[in-house]
N, C-alpha and C. Protein backbone atom coordinates (compact mmCIF):
# COMPACT_ATOMS: atom_id res chain seq x y z
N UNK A 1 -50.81 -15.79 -24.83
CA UNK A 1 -51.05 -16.74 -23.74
C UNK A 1 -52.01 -16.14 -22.70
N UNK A 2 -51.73 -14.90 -22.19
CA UNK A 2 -52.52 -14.49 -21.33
C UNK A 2 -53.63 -13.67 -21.79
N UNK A 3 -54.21 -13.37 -22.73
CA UNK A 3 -55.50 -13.30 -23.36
C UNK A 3 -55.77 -14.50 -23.54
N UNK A 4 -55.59 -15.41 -24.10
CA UNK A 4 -55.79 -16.87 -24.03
C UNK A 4 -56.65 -17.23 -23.08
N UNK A 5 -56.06 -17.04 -21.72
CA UNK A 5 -56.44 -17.57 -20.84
C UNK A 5 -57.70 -16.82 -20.09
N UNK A 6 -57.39 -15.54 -20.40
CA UNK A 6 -58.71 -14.57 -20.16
C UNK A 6 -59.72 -14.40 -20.91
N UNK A 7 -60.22 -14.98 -21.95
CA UNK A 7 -61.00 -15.40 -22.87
C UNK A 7 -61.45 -16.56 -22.43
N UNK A 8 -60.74 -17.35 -21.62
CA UNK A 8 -60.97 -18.82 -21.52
C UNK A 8 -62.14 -18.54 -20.28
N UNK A 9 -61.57 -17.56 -18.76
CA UNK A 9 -62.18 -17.24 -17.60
C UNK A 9 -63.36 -16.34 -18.02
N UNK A 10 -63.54 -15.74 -18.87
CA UNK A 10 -64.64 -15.24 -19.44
C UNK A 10 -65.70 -15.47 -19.83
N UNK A 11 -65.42 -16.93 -20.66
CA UNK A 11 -66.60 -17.30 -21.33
C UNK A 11 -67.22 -18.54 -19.94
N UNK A 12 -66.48 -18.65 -19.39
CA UNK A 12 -66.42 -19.71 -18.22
C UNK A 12 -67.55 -18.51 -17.02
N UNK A 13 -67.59 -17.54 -16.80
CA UNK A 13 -67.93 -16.64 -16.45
C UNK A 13 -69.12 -15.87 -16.72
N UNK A 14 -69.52 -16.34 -17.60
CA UNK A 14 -70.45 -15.36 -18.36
C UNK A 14 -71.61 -16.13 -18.77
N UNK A 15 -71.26 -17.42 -19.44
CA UNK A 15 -71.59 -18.57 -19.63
C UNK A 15 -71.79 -19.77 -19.15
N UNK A 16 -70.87 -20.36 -18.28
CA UNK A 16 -71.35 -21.11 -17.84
C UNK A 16 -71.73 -21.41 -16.27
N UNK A 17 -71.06 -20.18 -15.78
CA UNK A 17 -71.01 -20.60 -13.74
C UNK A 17 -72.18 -19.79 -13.71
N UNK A 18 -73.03 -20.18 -12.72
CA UNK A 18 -74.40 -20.04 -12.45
C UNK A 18 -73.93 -18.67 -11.06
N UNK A 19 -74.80 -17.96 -10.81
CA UNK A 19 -73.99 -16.74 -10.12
C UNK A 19 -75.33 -16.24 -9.09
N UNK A 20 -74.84 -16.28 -7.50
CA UNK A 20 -75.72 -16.41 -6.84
C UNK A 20 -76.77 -14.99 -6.26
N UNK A 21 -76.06 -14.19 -6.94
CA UNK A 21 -76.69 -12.56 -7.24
C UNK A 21 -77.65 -12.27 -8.26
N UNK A 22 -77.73 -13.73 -9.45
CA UNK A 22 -78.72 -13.45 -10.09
C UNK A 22 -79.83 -15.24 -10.31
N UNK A 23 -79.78 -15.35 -9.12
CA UNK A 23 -80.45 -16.91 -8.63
C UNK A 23 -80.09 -17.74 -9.55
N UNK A 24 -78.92 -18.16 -9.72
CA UNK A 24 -78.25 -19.15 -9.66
C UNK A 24 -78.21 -19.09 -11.95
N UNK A 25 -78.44 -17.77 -12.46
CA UNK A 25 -78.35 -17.86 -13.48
C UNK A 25 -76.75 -17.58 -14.14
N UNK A 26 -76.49 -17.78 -15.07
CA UNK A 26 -75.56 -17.04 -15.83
C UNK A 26 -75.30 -15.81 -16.20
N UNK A 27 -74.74 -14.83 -16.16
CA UNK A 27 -74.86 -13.40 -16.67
C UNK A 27 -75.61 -13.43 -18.11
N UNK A 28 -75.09 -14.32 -18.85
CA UNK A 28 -76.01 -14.54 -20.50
C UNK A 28 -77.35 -14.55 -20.46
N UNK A 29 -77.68 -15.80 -19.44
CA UNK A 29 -78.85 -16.27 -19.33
C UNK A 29 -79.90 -15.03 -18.53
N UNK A 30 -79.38 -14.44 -17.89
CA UNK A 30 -80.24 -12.97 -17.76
C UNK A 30 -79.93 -11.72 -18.23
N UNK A 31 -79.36 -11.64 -19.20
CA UNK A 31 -79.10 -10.80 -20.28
C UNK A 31 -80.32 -11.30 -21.61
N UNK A 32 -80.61 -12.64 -21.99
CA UNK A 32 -81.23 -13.12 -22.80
C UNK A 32 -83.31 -12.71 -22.08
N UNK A 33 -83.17 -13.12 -20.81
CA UNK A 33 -83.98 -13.51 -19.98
C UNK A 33 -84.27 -11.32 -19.99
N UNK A 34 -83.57 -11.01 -19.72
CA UNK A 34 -83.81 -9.67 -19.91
C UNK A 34 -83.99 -8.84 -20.92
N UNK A 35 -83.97 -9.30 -22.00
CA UNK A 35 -84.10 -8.62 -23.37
C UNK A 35 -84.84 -9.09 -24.12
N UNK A 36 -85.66 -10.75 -23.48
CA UNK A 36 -86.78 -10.86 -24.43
C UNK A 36 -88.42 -10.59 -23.24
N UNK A 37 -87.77 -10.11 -22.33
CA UNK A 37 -88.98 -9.53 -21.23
C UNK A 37 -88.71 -8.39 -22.18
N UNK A 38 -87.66 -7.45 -22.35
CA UNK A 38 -88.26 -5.89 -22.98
C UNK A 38 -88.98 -5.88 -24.28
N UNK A 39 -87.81 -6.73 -25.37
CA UNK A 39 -89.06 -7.29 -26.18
C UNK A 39 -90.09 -7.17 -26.58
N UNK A 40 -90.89 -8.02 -25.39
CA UNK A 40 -92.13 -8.65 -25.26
C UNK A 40 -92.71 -7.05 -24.98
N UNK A 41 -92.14 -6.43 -24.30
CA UNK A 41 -92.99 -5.32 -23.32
C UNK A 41 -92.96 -4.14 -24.47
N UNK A 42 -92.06 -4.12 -25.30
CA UNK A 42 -92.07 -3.13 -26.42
C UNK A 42 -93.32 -3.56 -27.85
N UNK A 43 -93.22 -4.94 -27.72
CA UNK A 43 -94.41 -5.24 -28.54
C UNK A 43 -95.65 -5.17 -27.86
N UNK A 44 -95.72 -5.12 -26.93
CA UNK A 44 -97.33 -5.35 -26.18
C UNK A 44 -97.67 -3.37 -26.43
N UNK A 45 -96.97 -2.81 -26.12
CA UNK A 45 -96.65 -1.61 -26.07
C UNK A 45 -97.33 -0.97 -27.59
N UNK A 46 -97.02 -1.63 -28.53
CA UNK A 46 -97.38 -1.02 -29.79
C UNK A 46 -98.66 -1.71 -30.76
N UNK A 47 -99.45 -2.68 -29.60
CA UNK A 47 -100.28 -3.19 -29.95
C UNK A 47 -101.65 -2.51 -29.85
């Protein structure tokens, strides 16, 4: 039950509440937003 429910505040957390420390993104959404900037910067890098 109570993993349940902390799985539930998690993904609610991570995913969907917009968070005002990273302008109004998701932790995902600048995790994604941050790893296809390095990405990008690791391919430009070996060009």
């Amino acid at each position: 039950m109570f993993n349940d429910k902390l799985k539930e505040w998690e993904d609610y957390y991570n995913y969907h509440r917009p968070h005002g420390g990273l302008g109004g993104q998701t932790p995902y959404e600048r995790l994604l937003q941050k790893t296809q900037t390095n990405t990008q910067s690791v391919n430009d890098q070996r060009q």
